[in-house]
Protein backbone atom coordinates (compact mmCIF):
# COMPACT_ATOMS: atom_id res chain seq x y z
CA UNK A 1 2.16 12.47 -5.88
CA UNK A 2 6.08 12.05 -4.60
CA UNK A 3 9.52 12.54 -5.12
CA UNK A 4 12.18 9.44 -4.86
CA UNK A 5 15.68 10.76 -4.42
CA UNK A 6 18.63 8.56 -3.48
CA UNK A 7 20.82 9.22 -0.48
CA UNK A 8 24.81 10.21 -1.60
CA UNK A 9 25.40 10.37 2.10
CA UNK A 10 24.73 12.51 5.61
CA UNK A 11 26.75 14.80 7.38
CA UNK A 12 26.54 15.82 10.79
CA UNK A 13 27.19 20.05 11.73
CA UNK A 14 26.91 22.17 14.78
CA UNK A 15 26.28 20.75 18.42
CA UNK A 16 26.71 17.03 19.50
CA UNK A 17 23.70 15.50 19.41
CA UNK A 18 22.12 14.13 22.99
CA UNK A 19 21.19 9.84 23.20
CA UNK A 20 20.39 9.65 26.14
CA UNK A 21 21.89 8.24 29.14
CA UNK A 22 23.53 4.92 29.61
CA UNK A 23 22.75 2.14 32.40
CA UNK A 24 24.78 4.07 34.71
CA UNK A 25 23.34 7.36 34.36
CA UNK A 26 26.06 9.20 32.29
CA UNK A 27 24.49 11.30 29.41
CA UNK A 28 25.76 10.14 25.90
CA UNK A 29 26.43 12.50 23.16
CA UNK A 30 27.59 11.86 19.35
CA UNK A 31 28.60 13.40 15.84
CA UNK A 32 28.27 10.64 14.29
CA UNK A 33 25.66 11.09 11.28
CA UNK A 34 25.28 7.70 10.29
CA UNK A 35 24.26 6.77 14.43
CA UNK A 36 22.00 10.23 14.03
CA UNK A 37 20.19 9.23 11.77
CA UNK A 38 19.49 5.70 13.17
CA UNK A 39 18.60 7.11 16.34
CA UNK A 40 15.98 9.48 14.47
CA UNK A 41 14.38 6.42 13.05
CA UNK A 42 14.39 4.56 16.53
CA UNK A 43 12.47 7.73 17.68
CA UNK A 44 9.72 7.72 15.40
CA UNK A 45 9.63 4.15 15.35
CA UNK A 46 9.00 4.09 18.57
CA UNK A 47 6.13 6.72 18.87
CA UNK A 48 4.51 5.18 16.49
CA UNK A 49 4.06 1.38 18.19
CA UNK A 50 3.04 3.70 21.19
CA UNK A 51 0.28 4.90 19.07
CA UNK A 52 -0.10 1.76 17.95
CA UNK A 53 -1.07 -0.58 21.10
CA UNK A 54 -3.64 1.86 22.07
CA UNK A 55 -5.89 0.25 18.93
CA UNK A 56 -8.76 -1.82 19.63
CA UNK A 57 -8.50 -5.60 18.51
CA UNK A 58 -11.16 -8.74 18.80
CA UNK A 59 -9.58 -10.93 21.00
CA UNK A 60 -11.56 -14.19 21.10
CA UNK A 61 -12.56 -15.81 24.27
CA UNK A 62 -12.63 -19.92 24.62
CA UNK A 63 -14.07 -22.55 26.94
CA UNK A 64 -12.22 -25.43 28.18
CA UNK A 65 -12.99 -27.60 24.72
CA UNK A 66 -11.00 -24.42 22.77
CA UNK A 67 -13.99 -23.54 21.00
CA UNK A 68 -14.66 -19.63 20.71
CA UNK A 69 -17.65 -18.66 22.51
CA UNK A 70 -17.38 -14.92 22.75
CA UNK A 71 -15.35 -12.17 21.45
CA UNK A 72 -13.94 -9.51 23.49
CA UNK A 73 -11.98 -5.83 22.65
CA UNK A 74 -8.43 -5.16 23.54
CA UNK A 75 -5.84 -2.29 23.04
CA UNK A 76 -3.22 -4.53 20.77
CA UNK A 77 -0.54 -3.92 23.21
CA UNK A 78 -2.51 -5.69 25.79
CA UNK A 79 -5.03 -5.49 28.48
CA UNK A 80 -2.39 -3.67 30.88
CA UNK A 81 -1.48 -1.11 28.26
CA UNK A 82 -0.34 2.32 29.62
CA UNK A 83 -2.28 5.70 28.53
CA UNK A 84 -1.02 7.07 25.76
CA UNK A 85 1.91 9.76 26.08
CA UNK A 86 2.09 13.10 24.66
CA UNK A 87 4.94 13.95 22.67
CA UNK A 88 6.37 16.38 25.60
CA UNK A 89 5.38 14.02 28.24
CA UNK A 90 7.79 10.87 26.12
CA UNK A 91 10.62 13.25 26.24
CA UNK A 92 10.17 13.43 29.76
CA UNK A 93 9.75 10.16 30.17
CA UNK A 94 12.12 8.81 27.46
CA UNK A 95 15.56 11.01 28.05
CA UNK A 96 17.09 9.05 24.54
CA UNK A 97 13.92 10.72 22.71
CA UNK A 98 14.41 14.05 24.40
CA UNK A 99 16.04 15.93 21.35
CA UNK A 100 14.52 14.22 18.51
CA UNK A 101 12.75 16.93 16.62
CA UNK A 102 8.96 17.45 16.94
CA UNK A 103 8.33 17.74 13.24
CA UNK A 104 9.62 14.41 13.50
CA UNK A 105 8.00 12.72 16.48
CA UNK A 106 4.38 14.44 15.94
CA UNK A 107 3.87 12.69 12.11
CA UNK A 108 3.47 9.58 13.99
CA UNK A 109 0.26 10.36 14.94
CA UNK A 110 -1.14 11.15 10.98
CA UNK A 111 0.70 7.96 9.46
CA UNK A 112 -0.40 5.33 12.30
CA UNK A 113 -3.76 6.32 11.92
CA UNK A 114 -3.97 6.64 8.54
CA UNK A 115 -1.70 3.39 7.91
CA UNK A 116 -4.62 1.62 10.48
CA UNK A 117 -7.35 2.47 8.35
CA UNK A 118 -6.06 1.22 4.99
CA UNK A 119 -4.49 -2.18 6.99
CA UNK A 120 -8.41 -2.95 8.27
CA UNK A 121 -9.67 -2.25 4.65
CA UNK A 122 -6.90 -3.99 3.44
CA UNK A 123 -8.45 -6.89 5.49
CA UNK A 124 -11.73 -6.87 4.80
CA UNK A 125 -11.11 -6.50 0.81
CA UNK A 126 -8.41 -9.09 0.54
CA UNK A 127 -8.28 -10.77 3.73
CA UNK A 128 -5.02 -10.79 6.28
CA UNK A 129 -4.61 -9.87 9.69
CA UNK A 130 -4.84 -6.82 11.92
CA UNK A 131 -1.89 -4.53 11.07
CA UNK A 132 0.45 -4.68 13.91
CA UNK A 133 3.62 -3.02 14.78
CA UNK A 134 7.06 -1.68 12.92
CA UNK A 135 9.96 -3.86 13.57
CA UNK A 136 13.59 -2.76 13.43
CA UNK A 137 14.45 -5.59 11.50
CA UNK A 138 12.04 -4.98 8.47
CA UNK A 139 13.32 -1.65 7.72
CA UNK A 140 14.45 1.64 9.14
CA UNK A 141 13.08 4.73 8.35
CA UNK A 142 10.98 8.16 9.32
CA UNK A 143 9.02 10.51 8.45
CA UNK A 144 9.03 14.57 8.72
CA UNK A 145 6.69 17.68 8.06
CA UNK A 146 8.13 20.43 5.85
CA UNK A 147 6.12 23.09 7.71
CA UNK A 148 5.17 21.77 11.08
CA UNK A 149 3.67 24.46 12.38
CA UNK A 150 3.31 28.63 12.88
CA UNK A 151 6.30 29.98 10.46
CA UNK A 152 9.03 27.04 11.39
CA UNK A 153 10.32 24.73 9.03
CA UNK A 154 11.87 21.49 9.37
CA UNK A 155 13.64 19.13 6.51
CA UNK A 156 14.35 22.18 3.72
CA UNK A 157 15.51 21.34 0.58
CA UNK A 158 18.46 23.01 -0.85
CA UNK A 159 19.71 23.09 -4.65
CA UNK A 160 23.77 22.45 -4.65
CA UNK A 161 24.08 21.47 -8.31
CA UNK A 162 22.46 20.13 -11.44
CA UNK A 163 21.75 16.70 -10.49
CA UNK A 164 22.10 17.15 -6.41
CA UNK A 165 20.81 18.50 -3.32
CA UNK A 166 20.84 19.01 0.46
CA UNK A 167 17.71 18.69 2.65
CA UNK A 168 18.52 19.96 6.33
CA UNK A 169 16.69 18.82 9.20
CA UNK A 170 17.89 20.47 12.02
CA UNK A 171 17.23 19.86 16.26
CA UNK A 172 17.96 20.97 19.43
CA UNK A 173 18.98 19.76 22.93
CA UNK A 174 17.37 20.40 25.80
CA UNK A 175 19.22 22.95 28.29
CA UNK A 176 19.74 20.10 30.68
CA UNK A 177 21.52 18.06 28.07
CA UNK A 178 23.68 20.01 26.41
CA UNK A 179 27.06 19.59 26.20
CA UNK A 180 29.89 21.66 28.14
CA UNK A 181 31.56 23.77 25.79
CA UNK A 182 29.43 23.42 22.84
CA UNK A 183 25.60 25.02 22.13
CA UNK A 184 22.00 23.44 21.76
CA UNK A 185 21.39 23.66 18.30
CA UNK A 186 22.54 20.70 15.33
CA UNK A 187 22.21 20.10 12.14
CA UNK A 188 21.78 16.99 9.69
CA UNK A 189 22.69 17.35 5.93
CA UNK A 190 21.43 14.75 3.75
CA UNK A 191 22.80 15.06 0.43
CA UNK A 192 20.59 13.60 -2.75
CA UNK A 193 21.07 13.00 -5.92
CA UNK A 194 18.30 14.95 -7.89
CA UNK A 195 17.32 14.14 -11.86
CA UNK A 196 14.08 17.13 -12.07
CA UNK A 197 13.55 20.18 -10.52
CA UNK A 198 11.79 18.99 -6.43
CA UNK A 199 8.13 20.11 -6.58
CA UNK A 200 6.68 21.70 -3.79
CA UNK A 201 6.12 19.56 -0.67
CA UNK A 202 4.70 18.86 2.55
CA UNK A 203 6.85 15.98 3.72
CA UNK A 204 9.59 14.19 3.85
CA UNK A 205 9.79 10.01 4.08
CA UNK A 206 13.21 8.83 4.65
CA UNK A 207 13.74 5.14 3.84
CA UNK A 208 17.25 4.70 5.20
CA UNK A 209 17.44 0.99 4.81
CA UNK A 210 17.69 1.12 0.95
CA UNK A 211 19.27 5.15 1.26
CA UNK A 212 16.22 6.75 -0.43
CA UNK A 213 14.17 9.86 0.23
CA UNK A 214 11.06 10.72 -1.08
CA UNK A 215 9.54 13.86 -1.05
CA UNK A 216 5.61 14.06 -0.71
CA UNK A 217 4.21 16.61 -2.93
CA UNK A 218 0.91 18.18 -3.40
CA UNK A 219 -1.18 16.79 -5.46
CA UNK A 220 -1.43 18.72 -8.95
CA UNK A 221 -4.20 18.42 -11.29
CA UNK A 222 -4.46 16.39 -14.60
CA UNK A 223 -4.66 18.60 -17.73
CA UNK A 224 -7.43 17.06 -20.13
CA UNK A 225 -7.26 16.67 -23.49
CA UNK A 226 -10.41 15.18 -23.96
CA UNK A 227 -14.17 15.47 -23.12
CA UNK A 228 -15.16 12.03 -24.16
CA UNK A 229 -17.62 9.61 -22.61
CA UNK A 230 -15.95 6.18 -21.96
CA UNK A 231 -17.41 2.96 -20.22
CA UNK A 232 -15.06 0.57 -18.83
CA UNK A 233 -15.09 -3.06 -18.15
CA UNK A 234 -12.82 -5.06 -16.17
CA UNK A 235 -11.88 -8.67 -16.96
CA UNK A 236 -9.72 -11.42 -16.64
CA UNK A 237 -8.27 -11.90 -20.30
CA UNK A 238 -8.36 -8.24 -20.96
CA UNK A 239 -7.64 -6.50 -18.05
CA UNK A 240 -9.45 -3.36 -19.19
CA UNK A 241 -11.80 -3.13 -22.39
CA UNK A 242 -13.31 0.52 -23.07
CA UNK A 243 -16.93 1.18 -25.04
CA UNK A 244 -14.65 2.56 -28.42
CA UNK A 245 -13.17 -0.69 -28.70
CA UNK A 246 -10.46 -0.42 -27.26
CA UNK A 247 -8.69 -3.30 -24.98
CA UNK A 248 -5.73 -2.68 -22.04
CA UNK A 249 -3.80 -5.35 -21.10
CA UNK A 250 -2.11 -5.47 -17.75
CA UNK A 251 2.04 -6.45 -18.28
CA UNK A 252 2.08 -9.92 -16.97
CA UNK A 253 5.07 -12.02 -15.40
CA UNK A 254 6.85 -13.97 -18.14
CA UNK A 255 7.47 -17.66 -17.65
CA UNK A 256 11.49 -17.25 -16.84
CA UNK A 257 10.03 -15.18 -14.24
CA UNK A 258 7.17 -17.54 -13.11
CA UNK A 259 9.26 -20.55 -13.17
CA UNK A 260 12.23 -18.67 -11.13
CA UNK A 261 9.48 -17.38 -8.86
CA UNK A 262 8.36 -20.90 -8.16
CA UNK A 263 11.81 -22.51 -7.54
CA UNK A 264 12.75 -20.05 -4.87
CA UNK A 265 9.52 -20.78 -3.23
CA UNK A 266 10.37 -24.47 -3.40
CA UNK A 267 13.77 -23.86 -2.17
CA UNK A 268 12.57 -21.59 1.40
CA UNK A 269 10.23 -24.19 2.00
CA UNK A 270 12.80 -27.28 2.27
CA UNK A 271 14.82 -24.94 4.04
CA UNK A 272 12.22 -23.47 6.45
CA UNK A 273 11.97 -27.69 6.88
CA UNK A 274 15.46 -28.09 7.64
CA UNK A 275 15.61 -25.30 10.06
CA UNK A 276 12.81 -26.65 12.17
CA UNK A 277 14.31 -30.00 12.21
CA UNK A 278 17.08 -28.36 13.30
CA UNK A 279 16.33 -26.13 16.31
CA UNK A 280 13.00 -24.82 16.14
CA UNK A 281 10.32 -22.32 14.48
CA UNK A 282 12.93 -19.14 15.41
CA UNK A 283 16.14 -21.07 13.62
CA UNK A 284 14.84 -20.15 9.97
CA UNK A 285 15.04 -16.58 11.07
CA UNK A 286 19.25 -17.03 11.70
CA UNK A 287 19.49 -19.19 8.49
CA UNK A 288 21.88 -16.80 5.99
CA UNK A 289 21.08 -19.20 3.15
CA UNK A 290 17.11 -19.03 3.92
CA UNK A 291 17.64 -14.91 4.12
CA UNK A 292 19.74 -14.54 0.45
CA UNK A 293 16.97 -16.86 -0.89
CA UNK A 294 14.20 -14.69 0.53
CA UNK A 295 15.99 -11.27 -0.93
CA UNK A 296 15.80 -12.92 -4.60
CA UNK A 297 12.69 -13.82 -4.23
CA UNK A 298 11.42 -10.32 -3.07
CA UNK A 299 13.74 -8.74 -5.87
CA UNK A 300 11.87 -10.84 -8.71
CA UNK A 301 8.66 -10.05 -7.05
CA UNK A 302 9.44 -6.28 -6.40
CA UNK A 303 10.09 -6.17 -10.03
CA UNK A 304 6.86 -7.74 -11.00
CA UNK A 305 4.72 -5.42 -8.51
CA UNK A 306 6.53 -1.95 -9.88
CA UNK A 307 5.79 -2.97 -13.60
CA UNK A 308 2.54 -3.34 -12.98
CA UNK A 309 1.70 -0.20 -10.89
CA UNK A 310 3.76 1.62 -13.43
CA UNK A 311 1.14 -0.11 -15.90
CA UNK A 312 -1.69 1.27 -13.38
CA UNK A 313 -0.45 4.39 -12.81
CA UNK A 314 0.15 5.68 -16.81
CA UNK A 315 -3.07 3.84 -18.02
CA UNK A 316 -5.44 5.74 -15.44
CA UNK A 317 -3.99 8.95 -16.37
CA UNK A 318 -4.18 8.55 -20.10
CA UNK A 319 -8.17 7.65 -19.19
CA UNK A 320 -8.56 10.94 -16.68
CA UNK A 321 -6.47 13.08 -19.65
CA UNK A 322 -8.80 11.92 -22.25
CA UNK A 323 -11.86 11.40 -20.51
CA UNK A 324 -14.28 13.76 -18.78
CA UNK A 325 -16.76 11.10 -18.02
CA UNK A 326 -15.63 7.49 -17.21
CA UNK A 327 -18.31 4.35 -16.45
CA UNK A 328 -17.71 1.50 -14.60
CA UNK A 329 -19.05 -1.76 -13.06
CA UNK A 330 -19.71 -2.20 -8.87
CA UNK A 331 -17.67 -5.12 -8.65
CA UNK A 332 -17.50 -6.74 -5.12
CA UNK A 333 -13.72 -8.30 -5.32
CA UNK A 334 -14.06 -10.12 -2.21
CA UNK A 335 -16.99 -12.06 -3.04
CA UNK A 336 -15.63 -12.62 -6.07
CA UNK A 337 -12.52 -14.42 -4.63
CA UNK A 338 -14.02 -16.38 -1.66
CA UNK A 339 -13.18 -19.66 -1.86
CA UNK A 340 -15.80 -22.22 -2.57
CA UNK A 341 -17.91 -23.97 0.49
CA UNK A 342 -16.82 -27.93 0.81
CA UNK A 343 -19.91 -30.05 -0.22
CA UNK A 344 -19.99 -32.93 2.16
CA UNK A 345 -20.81 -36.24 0.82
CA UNK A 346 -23.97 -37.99 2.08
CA UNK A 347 -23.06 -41.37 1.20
CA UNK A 348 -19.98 -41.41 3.03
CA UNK A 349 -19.71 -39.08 6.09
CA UNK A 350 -16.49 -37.68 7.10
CA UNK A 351 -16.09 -36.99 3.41
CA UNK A 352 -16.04 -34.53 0.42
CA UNK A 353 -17.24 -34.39 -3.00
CA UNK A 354 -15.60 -32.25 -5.69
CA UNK A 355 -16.54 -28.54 -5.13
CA UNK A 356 -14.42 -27.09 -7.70
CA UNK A 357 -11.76 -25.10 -5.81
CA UNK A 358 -8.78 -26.12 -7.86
CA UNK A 359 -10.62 -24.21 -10.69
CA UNK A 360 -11.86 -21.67 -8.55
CA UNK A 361 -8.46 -20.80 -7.41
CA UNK A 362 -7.23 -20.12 -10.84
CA UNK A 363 -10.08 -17.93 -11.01
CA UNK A 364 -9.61 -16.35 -8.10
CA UNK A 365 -5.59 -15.70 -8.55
CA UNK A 366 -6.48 -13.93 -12.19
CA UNK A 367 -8.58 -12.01 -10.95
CA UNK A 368 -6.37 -10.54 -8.20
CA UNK A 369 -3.62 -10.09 -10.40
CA UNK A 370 -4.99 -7.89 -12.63
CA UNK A 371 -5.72 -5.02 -9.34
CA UNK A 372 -9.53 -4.30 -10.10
CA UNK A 373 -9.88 -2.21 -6.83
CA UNK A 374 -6.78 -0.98 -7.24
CA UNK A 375 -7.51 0.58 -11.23
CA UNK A 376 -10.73 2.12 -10.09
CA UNK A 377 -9.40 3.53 -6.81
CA UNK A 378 -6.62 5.26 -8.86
CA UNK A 379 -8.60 6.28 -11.58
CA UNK A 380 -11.26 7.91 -8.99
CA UNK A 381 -8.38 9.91 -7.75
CA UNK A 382 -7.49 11.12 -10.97
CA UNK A 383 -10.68 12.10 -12.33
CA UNK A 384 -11.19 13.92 -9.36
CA UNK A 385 -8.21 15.96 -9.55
CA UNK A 386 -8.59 17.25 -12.88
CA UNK A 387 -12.55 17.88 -12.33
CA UNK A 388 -13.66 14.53 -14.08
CA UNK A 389 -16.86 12.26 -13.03
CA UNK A 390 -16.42 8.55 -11.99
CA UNK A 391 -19.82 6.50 -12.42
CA UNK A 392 -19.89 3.16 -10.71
CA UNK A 393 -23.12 1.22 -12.11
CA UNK A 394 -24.90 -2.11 -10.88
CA UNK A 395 -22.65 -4.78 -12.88
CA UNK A 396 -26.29 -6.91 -12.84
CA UNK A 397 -26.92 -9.23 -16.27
CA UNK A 398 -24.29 -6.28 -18.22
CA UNK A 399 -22.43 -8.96 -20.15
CA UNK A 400 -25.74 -10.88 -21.49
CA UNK A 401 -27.25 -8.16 -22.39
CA UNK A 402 -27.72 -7.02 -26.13
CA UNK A 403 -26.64 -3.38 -26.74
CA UNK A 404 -28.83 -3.01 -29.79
CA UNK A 405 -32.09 -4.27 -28.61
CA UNK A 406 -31.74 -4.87 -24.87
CA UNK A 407 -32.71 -8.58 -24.62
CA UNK A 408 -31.09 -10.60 -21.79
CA UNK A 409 -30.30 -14.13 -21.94
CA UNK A 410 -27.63 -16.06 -20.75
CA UNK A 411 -27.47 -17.95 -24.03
CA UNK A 412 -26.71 -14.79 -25.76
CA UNK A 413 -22.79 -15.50 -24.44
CA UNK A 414 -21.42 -18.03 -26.71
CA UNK A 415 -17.93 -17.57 -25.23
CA UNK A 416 -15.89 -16.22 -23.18
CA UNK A 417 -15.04 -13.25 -25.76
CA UNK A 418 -18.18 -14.02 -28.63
CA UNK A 419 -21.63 -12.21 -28.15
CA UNK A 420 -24.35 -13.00 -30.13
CA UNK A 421 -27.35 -12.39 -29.88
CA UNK A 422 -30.31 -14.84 -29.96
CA UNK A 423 -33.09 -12.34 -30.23
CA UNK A 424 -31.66 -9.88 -33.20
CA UNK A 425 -28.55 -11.77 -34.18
CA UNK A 426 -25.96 -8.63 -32.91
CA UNK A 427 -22.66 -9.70 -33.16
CA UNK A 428 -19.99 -8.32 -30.71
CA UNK A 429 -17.01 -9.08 -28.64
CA UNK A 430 -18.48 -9.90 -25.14
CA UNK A 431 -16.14 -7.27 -22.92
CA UNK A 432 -16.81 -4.34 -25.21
CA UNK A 433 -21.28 -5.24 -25.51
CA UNK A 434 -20.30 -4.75 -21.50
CA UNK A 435 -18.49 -1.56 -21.35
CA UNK A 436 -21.33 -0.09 -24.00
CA UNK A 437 -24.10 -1.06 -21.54
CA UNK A 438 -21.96 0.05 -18.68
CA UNK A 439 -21.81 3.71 -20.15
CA UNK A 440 -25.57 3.50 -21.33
CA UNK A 441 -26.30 2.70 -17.75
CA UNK A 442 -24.40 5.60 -16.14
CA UNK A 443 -25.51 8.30 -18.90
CA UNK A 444 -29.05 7.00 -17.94
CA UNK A 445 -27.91 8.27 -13.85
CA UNK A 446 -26.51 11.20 -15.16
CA UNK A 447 -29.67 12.28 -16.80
CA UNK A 448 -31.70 11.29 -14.12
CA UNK A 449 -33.88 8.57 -15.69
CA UNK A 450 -32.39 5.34 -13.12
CA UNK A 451 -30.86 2.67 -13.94
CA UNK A 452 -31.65 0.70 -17.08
């Protein structure tokens, strides 16, 4: 759970705050809060791709013919990498990072490793690469403990008014770098504008790109209003359809918005085509024209991704608020979106016959955008919270089979959404016969008699 605030502005109070020295040795000072705060977020950027580059990466190994014959590990900053820094030991080493606060520099540590882990699953669910490091010129931004540690605290949020606040992260210089005249100790005031009272938290995540704050609460659990038993099955027309009868459709984008979506792609590719003619792969990153088209495109597709995680996150707490006990189907998305193998043709070698993948691609983009993994990760979290059970159930021969009498056959499917059945003549939709013989499945685990 979190907090987004937006940023009014920063102000800057008590000592001048150290740097770092320049090339020729002089030690730099400043009271400048909007520098401050940009040198905060070069700090923990920078501890962070230090974590980073100790990670271990595949690095393939290849003959003189290019082809990989062996596969070797690597830190991702290289084979000449240097050991890893502690936090005191970059201060020493680093004099610009010398008075960054430690509730600052140590959450590095938590977020890189925690960021690693979901990149690799990230991967091996819906492909990409290895997560790599944080560039200055996708964002600035960092991140601070509340309570870092004994009885200190770091980044406190004050009330100033009905709809604002202060949170105060304060720092120190070190006795060798403070300046004549004035003492160790500073302060940064960031002043927010508030719209509910600020829950209790344990960090802070300052996004000072797009002047936003968010506060990282603790995680409070779900009242229930229910005890019901529910099973759940996920599809591609319906996005969700529940044993009751029930169906949940995920918000989808409208055809302005597709159409829109699709001419700005057109448009970055002719100029991505026009800035390699022009001077190389690195031109379309100076291109102004290729930039404003990119920020449209990522506004229209911001838009699109927040409506439907909005849609995610209000229809899996309705389910964990009404529901004690939720069923649903192991689905393996990744399989399930693997693009087809090409079937060579014997009669004429070199080529192809049709395999399907045009259709397979549809498939496999309506699939993704409806966020299976994504609904049943959330709901899992939920459910657990509030004390609920989450049972995921072999998804085996569940939409042929006949909820009244049990008999399997593929024919029993007459359509995509008609089920009848061939044996006793049951008439159903198809997604809801599923989600029934996905609950009787898990009420048969919870009992203890197996799976049907």
């Amino acid at each position: 759970m979190s907090q987004k605030v937006r940023i009014d502005g920063v102000k800057h109070a008590g000592a001048s705050v150290f740097l770092g020295v320049d090339h020729c040795g002089n030690p730099c000072w400043t009271r400048n809060p909007e520098r401050i705060m940009v040198w905060l977020c070069d700090g923990w950027r920078t501890r962070f791709n230090q974590r980073r580059e100790q990670r271990q990466h595949n690095v393939p190994i290849k003959d003189e013919n290019g082809e990989i014959v062996d596969w070797i590990k690597e830190p991702l900053g290289g084979p000449d990498v240097s050991e890893l820094l502690s936090d005191r030991e970059a201060r020493l080493q680093c004099s610009w990072m010398a008075a960054v606060p430690s509730s600052i520099l140590a959450t590095s540590n938590r977020l890189e490793g925690t960021e690693w882990s979901a990149g690799l699953k990230r991967k091996k669910t819906a492909g990409g690469r290895v997560p790599g490091f944080k560039s200055r010129h996708r964002g600035l931004g960092f991140v601070s403990w509340y309570h870092p540690g004994g009885d200190s605290y770091n980044a406190v949020f004050q009330r100033t008014g009905r709809k604002s606040g202060v949170v105060v992260i304060t720092g120190m210089n070190p006795k060798r770098w403070v300046k004549p005249g004035e003492k160790s100790h500073w302060r940064i005031i960031i002043h927010v504008r508030v719209s509910q009272p600020i829950r209790p938290y344990t960090s802070i995540h300052v996004d000072w790109t797009h002047r936003t704050l968010v506060f990282v609460n603790m995680p409070l659990p779900l009242p229930r209003t229910g005890n019901s038993e529910v099973g759940i099955d996920r599809g591609c027309v319906h996005t969700l359809a529940s044993s009751d009868g029930t169906f949940m459709d995920m918000p989808k984008p409208s055809k302005v918005e597709l159409k829109r979506l699709k001419y700005l792609q057109r448009k970055m590719a002719r100029q991505d085509r026009v800035n390699e003619a022009r001077g190389g792969r690195t031109a379309k990153f100076a291109s102004k024209r290729r930039q404003r088209t990119l920020d449209e495109f990522n506004v229209l597709q911001g838009r699109i991704v927040r409506r439907r995680n909005d849609w995610i996150e209000k229809t899996t707490t309705r389910l964990a608020r009404e529901n004690g006990f939720v069923a649903m189907e192991d689905l393996d998305v990744q399989a399930m979106t693997r693009r087809p193998k090409p079937k060579p043709d014997p009669a004429k070698p070199g080529q192809y016959l049709h395999n399907g993948a045009r259709a397979k691609a549809g498939l496999n983009r309506s699939i993704l955008s409806n966020n299976w993994s994504r609904l049943m990760k959330r709901l899992d979290d939920k459910m657990d919270a509030n004390g609920g059970n989450l049972v995921i159930v072999p998804a085996a021969y569940t939409s042929q089979t006949c909820h009244r009498c049990g008999h399997i056959a593929k024919e029993n499917r007459d359509s995509q959404a008609a089920f009848k059945c061939v044996e006793c003549g049951y008439e159903a939709n198809a997604d809801v016969n599923a989600a029934m013989n996905i609950l009787d499945r898990a009420l048969v685990r919870k009992t203890g008699g197996g799976i049907a």
